[in-house]
PDB file of N, CA and C in Angstrom:
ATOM      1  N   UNK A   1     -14.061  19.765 -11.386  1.00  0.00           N
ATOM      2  CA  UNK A   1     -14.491  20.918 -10.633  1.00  0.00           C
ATOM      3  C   UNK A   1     -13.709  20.954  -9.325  1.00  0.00           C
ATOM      4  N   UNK A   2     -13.403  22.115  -9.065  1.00  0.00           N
ATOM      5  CA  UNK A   2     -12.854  22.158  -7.808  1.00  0.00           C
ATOM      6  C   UNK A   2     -13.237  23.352  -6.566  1.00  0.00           C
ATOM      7  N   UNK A   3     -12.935  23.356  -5.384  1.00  0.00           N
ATOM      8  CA  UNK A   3     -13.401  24.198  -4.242  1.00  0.00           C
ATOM      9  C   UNK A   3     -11.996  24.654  -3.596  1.00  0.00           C
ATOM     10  N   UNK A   4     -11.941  26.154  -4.191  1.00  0.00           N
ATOM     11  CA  UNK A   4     -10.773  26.634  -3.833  1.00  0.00           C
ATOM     12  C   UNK A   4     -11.305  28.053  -2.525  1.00  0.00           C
ATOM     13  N   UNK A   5     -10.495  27.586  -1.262  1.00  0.00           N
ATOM     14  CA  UNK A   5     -10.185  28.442   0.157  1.00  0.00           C
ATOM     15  C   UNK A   5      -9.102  28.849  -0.401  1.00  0.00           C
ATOM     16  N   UNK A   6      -9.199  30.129   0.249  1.00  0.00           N
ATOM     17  CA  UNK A   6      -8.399  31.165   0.390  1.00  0.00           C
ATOM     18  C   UNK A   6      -8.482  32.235   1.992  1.00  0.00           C
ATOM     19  N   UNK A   7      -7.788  32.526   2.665  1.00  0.00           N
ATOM     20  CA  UNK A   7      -7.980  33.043   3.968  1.00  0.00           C
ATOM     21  C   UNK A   7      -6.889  33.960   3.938  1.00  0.00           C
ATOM     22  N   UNK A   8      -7.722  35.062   3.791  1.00  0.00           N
ATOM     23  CA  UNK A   8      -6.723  36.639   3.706  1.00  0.00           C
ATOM     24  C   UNK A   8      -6.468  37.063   5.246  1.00  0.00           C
ATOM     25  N   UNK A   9      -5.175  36.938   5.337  1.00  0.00           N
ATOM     26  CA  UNK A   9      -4.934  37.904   6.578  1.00  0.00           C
ATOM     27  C   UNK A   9      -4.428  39.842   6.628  1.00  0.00           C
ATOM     28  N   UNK A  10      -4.694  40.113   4.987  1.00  0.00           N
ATOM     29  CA  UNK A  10      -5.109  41.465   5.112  1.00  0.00           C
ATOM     30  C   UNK A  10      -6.074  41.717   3.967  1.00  0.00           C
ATOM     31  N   UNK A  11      -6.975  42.719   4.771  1.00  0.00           N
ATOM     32  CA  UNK A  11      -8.375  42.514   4.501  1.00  0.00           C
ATOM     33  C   UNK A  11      -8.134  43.673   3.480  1.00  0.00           C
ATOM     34  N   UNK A  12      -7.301  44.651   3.287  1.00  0.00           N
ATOM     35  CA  UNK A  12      -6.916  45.446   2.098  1.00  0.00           C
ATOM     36  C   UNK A  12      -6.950  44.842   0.606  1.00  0.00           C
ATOM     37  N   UNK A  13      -6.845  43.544   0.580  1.00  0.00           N
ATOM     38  CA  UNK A  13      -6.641  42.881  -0.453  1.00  0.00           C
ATOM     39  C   UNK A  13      -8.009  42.030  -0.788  1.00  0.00           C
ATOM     40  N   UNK A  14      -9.141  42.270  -0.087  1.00  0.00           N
ATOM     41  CA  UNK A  14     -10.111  41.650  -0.215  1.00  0.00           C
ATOM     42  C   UNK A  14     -10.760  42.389  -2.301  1.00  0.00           C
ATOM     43  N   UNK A  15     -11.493  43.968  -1.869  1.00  0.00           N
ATOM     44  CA  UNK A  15     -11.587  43.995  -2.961  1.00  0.00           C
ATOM     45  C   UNK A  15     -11.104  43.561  -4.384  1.00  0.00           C
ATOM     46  N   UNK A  16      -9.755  43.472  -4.452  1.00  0.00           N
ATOM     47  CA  UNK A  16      -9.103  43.807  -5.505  1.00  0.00           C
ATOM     48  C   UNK A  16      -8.986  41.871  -5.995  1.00  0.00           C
ATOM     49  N   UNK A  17      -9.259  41.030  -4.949  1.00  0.00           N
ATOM     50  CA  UNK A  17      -8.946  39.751  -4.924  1.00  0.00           C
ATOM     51  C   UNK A  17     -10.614  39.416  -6.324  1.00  0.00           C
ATOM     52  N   UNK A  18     -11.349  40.036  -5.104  1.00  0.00           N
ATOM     53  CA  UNK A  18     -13.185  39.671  -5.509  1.00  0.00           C
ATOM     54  C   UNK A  18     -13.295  40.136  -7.016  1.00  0.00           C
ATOM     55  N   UNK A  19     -12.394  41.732  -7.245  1.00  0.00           N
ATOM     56  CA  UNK A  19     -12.809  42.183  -8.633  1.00  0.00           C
ATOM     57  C   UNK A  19     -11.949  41.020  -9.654  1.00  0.00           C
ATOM     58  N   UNK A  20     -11.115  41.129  -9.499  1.00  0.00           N
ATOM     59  CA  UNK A  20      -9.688  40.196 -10.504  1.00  0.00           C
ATOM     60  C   UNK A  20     -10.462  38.932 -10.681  1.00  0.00           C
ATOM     61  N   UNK A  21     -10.755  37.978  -9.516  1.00  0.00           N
ATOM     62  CA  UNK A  21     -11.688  36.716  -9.628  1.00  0.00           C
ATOM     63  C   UNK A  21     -12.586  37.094 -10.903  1.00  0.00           C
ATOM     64  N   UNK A  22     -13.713  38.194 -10.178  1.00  0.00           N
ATOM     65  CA  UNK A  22     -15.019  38.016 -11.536  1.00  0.00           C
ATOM     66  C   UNK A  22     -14.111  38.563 -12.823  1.00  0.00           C
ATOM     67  N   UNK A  23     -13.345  39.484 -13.204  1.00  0.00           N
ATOM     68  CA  UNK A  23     -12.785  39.384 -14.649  1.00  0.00           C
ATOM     69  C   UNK A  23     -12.355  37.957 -15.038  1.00  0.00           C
ATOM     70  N   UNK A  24     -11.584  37.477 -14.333  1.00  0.00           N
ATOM     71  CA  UNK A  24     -11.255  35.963 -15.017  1.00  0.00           C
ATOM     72  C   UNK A  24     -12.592  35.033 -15.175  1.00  0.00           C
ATOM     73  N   UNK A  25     -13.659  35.345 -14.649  1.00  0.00           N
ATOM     74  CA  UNK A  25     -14.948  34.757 -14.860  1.00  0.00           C
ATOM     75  C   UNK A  25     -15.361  33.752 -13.676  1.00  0.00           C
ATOM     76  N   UNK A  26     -15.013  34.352 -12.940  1.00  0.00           N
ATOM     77  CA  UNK A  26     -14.936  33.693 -11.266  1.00  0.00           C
ATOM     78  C   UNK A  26     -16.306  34.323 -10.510  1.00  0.00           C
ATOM     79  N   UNK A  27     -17.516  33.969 -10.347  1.00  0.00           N
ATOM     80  CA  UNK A  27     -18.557  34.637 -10.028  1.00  0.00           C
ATOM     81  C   UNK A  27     -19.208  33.342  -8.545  1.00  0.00           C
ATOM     82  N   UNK A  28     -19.558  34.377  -7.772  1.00  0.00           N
ATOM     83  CA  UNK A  28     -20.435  33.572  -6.740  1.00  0.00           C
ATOM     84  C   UNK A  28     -19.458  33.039  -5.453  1.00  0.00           C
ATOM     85  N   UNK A  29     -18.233  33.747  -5.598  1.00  0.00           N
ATOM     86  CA  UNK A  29     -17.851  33.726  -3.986  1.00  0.00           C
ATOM     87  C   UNK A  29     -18.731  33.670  -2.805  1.00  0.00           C
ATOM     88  N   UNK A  30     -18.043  33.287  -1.640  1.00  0.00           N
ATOM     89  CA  UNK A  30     -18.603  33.319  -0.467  1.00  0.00           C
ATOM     90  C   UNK A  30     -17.079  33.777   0.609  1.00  0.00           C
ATOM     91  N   UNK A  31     -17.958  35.133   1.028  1.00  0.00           N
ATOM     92  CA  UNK A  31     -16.474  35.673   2.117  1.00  0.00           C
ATOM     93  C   UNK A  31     -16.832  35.833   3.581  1.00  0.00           C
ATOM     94  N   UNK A  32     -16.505  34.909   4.593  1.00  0.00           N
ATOM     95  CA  UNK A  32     -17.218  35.001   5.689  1.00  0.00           C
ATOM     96  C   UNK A  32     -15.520  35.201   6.346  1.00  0.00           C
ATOM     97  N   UNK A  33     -15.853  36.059   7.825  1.00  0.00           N
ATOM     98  CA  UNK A  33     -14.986  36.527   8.398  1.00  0.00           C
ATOM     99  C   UNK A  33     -14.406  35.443   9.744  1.00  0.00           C
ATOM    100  N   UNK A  34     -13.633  35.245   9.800  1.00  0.00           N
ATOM    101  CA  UNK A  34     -12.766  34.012  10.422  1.00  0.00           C
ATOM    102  C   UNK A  34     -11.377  34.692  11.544  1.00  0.00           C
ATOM    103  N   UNK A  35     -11.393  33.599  12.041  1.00  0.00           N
ATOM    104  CA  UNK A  35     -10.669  34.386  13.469  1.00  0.00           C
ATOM    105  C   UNK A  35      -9.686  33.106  13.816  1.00  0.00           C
ATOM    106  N   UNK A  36      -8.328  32.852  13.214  1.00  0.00           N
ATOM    107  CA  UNK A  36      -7.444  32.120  13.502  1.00  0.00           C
ATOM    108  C   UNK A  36      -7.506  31.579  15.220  1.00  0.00           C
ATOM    109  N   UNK A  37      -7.192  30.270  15.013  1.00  0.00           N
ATOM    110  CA  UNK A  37      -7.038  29.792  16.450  1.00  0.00           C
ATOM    111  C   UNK A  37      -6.094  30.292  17.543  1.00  0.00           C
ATOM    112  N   UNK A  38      -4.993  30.645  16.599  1.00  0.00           N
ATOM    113  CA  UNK A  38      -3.823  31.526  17.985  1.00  0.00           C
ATOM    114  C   UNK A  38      -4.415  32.639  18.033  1.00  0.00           C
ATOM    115  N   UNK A  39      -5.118  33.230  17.046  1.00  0.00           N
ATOM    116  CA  UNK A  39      -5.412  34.766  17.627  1.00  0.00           C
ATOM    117  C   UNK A  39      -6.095  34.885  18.766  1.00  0.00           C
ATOM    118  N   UNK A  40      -7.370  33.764  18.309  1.00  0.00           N
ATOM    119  CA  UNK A  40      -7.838  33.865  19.399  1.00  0.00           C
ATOM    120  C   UNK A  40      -7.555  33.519  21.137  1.00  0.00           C
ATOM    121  N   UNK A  41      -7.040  32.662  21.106  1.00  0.00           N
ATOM    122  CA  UNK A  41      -6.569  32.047  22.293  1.00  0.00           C
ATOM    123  C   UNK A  41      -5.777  32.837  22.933  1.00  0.00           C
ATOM    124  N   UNK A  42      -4.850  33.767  22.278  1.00  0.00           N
ATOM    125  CA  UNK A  42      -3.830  35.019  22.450  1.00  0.00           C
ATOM    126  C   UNK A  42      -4.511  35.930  23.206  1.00  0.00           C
ATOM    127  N   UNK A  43      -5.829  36.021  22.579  1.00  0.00           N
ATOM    128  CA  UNK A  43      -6.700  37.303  23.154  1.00  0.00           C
ATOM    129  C   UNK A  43      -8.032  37.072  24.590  1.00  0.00           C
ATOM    130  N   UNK A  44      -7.883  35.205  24.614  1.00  0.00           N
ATOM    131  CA  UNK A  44      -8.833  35.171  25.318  1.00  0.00           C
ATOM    132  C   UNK A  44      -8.304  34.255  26.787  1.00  0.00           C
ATOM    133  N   UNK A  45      -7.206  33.982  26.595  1.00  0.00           N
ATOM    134  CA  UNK A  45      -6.545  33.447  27.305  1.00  0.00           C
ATOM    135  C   UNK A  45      -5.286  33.797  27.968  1.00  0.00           C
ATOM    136  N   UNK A  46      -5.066  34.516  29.143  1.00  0.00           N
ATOM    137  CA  UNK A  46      -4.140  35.198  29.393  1.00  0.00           C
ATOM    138  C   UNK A  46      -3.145  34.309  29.059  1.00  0.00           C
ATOM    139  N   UNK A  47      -2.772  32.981  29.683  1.00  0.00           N
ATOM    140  CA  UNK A  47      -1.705  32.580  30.008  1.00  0.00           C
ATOM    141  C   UNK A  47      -0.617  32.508  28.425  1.00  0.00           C
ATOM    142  N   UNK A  48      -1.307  32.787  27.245  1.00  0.00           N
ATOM    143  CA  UNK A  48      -1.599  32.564  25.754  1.00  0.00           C
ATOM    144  C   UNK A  48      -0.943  34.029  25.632  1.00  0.00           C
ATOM    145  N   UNK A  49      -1.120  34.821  26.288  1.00  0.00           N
ATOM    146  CA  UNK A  49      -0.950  36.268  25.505  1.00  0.00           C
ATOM    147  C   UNK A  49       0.329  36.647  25.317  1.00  0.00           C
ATOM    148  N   UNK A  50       1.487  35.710  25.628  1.00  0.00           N
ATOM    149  CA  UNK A  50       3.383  35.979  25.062  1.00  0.00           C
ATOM    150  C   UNK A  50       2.581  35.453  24.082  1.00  0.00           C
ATOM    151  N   UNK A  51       1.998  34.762  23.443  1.00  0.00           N
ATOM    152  CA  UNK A  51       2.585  33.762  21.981  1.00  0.00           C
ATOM    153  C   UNK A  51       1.376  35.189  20.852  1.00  0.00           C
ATOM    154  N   UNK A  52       1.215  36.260  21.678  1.00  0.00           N
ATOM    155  CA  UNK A  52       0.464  37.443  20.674  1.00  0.00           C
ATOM    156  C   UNK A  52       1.525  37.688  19.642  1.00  0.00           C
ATOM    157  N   UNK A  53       2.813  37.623  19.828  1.00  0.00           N
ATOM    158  CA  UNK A  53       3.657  38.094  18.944  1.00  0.00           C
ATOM    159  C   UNK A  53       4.093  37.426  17.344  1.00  0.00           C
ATOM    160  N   UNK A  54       3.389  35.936  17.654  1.00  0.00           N
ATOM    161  CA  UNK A  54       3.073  35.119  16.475  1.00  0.00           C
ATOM    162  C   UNK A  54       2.475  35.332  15.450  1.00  0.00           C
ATOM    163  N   UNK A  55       1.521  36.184  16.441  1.00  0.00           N
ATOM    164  CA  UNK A  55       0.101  36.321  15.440  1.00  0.00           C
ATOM    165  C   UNK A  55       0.511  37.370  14.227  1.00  0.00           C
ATOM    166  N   UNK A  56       0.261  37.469  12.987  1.00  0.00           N
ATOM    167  CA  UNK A  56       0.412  38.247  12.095  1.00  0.00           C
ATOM    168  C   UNK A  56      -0.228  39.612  12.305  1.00  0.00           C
ATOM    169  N   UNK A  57       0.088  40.526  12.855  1.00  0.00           N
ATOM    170  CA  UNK A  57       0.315  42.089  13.030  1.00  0.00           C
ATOM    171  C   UNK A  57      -1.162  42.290  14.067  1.00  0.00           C
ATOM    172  N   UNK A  58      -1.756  41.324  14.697  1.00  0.00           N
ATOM    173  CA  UNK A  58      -2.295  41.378  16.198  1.00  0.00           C
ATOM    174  C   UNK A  58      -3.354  41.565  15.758  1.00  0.00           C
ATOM    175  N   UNK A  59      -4.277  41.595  13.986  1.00  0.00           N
ATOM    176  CA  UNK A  59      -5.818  41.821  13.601  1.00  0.00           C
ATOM    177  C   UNK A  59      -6.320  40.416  14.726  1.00  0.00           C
ATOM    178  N   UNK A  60      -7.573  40.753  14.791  1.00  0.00           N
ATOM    179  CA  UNK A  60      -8.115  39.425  15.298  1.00  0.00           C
ATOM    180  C   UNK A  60      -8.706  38.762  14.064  1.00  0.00           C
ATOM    181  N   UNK A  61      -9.342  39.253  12.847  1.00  0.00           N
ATOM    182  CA  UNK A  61      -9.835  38.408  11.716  1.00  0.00           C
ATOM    183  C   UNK A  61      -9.124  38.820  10.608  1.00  0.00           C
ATOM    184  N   UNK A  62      -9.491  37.354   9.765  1.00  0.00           N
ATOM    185  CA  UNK A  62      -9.980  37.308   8.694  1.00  0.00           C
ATOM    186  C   UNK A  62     -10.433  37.097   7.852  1.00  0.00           C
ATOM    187  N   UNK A  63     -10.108  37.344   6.575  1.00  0.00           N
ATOM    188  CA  UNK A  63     -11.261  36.916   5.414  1.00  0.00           C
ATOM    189  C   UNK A  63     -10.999  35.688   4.859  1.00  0.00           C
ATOM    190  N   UNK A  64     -11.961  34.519   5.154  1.00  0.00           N
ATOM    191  CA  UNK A  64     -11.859  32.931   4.351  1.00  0.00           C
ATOM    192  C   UNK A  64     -12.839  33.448   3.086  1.00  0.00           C
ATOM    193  N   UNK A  65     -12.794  33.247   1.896  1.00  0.00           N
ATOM    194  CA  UNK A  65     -13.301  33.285   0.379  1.00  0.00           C
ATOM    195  C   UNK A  65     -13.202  32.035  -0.027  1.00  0.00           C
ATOM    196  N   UNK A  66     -14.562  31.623  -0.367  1.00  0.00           N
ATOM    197  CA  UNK A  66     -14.155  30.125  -0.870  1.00  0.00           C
ATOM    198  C   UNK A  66     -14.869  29.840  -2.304  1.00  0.00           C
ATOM    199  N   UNK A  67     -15.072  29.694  -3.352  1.00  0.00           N
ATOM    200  CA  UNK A  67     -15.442  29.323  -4.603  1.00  0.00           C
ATOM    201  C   UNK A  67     -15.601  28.360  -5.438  1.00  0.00           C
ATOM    202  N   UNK A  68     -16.339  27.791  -6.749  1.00  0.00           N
ATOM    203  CA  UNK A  68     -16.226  26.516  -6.492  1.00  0.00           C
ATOM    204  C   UNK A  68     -15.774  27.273  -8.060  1.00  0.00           C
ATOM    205  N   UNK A  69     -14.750  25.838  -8.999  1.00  0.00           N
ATOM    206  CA  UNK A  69     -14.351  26.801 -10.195  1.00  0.00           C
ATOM    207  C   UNK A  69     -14.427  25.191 -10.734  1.00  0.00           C
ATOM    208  N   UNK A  70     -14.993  25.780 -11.987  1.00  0.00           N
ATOM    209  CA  UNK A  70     -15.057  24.701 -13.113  1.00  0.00           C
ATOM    210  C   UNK A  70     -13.784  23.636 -13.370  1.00  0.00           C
ATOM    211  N   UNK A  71     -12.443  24.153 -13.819  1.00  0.00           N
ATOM    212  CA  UNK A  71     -12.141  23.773 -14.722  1.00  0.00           C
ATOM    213  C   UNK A  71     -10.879  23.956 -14.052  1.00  0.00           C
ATOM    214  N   UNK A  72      -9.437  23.157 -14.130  1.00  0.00           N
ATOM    215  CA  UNK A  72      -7.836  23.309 -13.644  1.00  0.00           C
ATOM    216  C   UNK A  72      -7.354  24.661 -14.366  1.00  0.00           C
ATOM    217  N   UNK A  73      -7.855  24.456 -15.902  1.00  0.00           N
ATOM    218  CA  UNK A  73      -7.114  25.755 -16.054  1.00  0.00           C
ATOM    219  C   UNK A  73      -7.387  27.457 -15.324  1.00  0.00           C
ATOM    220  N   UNK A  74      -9.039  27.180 -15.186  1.00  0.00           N
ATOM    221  CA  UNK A  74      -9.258  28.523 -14.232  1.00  0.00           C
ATOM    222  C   UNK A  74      -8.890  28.621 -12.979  1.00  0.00           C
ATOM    223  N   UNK A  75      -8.757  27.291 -12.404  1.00  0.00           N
ATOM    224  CA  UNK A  75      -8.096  27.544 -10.824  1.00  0.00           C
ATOM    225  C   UNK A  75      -6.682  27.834 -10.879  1.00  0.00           C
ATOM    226  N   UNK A  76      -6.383  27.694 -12.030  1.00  0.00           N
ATOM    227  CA  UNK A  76      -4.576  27.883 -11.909  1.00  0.00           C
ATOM    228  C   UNK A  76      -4.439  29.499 -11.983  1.00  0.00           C
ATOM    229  N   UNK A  77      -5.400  29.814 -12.990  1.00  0.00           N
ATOM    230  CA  UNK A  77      -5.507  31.406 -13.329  1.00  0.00           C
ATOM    231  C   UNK A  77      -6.018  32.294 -12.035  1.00  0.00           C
ATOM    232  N   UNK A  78      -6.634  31.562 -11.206  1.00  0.00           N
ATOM    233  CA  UNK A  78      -7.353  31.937  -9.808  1.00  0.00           C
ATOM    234  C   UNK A  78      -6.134  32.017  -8.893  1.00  0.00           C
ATOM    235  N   UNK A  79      -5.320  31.138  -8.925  1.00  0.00           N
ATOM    236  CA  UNK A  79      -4.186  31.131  -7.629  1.00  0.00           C
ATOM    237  C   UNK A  79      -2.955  31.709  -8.091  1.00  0.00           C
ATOM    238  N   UNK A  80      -2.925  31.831  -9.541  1.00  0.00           N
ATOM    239  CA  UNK A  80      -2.018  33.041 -10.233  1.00  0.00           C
ATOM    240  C   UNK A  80      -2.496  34.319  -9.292  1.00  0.00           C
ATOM    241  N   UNK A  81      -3.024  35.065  -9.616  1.00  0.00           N
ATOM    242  CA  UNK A  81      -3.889  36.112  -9.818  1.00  0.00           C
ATOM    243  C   UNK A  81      -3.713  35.905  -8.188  1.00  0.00           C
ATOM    244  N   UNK A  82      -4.279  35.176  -7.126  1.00  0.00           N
ATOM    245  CA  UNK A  82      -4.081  35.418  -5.911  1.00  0.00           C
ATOM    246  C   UNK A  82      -2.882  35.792  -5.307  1.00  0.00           C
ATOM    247  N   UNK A  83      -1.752  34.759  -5.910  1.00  0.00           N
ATOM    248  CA  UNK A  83      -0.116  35.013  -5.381  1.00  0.00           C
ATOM    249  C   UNK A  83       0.292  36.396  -5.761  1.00  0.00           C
ATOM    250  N   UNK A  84      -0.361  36.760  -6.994  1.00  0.00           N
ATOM    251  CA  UNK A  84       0.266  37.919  -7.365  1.00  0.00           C
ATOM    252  C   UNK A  84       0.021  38.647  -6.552  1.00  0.00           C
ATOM    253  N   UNK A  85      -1.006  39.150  -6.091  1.00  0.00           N
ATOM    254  CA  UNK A  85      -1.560  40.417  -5.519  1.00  0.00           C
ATOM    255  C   UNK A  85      -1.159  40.058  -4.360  1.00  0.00           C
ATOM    256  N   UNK A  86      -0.848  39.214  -3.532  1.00  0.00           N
ATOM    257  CA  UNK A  86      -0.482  38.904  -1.893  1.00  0.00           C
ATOM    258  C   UNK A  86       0.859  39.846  -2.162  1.00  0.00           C
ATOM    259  N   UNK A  87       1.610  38.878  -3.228  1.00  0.00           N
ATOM    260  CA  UNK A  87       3.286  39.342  -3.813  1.00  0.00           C
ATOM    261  C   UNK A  87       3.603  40.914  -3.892  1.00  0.00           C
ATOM    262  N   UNK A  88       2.490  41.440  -4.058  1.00  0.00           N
ATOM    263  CA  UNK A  88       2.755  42.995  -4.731  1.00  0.00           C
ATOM    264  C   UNK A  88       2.734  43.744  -3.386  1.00  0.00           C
ATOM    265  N   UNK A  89       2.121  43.372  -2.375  1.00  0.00           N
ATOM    266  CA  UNK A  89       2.156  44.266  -1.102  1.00  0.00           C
ATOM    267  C   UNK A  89       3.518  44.442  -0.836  1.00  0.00           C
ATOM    268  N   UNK A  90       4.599  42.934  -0.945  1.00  0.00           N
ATOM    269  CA  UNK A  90       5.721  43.121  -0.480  1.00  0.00           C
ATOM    270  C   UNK A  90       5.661  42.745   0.920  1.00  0.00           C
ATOM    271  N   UNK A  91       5.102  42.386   1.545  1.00  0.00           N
ATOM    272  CA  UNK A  91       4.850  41.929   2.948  1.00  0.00           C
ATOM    273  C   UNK A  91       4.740  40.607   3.182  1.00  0.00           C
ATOM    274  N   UNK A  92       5.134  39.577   4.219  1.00  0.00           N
ATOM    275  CA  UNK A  92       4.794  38.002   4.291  1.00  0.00           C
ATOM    276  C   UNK A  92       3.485  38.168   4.815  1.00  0.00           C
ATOM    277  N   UNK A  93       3.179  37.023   5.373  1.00  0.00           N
ATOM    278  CA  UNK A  93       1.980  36.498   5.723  1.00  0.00           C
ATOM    279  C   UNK A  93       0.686  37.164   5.356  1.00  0.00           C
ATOM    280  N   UNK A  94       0.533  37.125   4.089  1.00  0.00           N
ATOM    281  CA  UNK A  94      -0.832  37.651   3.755  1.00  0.00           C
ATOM    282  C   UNK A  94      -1.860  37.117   3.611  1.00  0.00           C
ATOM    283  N   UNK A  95      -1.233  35.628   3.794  1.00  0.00           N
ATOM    284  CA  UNK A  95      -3.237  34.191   3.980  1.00  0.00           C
ATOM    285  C   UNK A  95      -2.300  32.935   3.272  1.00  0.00           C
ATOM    286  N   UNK A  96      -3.341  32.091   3.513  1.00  0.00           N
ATOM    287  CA  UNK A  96      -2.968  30.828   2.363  1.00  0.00           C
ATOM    288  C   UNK A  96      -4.151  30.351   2.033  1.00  0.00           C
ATOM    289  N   UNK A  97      -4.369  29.170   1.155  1.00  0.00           N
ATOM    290  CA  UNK A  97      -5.009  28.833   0.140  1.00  0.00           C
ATOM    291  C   UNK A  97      -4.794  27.795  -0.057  1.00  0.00           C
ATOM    292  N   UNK A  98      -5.965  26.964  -0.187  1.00  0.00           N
ATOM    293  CA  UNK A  98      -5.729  25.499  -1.114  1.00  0.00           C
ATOM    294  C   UNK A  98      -6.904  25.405  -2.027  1.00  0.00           C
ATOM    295  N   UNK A  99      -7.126  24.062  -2.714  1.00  0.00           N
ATOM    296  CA  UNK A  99      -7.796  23.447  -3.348  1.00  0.00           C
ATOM    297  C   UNK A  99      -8.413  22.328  -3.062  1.00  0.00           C
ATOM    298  N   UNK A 100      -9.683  21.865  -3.682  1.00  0.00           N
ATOM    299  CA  UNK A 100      -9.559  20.476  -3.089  1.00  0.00           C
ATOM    300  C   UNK A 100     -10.622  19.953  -4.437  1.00  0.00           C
ATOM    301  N   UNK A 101     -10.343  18.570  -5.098  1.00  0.00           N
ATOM    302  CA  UNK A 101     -11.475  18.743  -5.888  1.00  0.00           C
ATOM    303  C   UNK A 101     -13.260  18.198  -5.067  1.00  0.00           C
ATOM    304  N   UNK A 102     -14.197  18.942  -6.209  1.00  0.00           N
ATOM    305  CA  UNK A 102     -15.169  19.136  -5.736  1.00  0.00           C
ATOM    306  C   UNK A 102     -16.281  17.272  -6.514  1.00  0.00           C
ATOM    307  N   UNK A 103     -16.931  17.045  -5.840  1.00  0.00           N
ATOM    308  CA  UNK A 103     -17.268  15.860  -6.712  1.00  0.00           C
ATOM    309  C   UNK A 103     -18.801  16.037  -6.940  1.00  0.00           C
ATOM    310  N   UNK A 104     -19.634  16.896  -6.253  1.00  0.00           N
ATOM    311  CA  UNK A 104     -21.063  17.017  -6.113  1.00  0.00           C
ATOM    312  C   UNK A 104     -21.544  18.958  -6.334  1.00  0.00           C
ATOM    313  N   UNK A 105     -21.642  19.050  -7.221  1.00  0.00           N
ATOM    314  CA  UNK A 105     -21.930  20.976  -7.461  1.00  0.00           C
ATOM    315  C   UNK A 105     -23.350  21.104  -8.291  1.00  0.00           C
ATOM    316  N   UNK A 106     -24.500  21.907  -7.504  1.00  0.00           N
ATOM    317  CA  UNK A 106     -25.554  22.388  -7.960  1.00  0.00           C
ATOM    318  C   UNK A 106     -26.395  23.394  -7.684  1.00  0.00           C
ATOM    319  N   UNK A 107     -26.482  24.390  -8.151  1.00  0.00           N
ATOM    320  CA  UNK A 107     -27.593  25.499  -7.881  1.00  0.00           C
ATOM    321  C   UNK A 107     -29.189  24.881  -7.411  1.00  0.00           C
ATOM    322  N   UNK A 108     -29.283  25.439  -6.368  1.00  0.00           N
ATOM    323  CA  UNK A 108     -30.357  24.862  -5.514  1.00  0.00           C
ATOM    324  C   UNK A 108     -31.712  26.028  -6.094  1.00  0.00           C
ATOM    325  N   UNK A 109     -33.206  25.333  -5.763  1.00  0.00           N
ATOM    326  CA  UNK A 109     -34.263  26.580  -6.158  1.00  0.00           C
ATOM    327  C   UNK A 109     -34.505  26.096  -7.504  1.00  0.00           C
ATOM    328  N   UNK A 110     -35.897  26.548  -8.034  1.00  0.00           N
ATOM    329  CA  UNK A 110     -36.404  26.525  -9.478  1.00  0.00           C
ATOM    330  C   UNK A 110     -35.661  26.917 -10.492  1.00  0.00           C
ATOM    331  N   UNK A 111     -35.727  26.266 -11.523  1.00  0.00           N
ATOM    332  CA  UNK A 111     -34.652  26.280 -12.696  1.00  0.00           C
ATOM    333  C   UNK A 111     -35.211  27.424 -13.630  1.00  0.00           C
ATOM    334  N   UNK A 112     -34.720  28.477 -14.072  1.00  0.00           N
ATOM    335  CA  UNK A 112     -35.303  29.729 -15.171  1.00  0.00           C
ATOM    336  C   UNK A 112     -35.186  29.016 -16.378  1.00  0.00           C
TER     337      UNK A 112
END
């Protein structure tokens, strides 16, 4: 089992990420909104605000998605499916992503 992050730095690509996931059978994301460390510091720290030009196109957030996926072959099909769609904008810096394996996974609450 594994726990695959992903951190979109354009949020255009959120839907289409969430739908593609559940067709491959990817269910039960979690997408909480995240705010890179240079961005911030860029924006809250004058002396910081030359290094704004680093920042990928000056959003202050974005989207971390994180999931937990059974099996190597579905995470491979998961980070397929992610590169692609970053790839298709045609644009760099659209997020990155890792993996990590997972060693402890359980649905919490009364069992149906």
């Amino acid at each position: 089992m594994y726990l695959l992050f992903a951190v979109i730095e354009n949020e255009d690509l959120l839907d289409d990420l969430i739908t593609g996931w559940m067709d491959l059978g990817i269910s039960g994301a979690t997408v909480i909104e995240t705010t890179g460390a240079l961005q911030l510091i860029t924006q809250h720290v004058p002396i910081f605000a030359g290094l704004r030009s680093l920042t990928s196109g000056g959003g202050r957030h974005n989207k971390t998605i994180f999931t937990a996926i059974q099996t190597e072959e579905l995470l491979n099909s998961a980070i397929a499916f992610l590169e692609e769609l970053c790839k298709e904008t045609g644009k760099p810096h659209q997020g990155v992503y890792f993996a990590v394996p997972l060693s402890h996974f359980s649905r919490l609450g009364a069992n149906d």
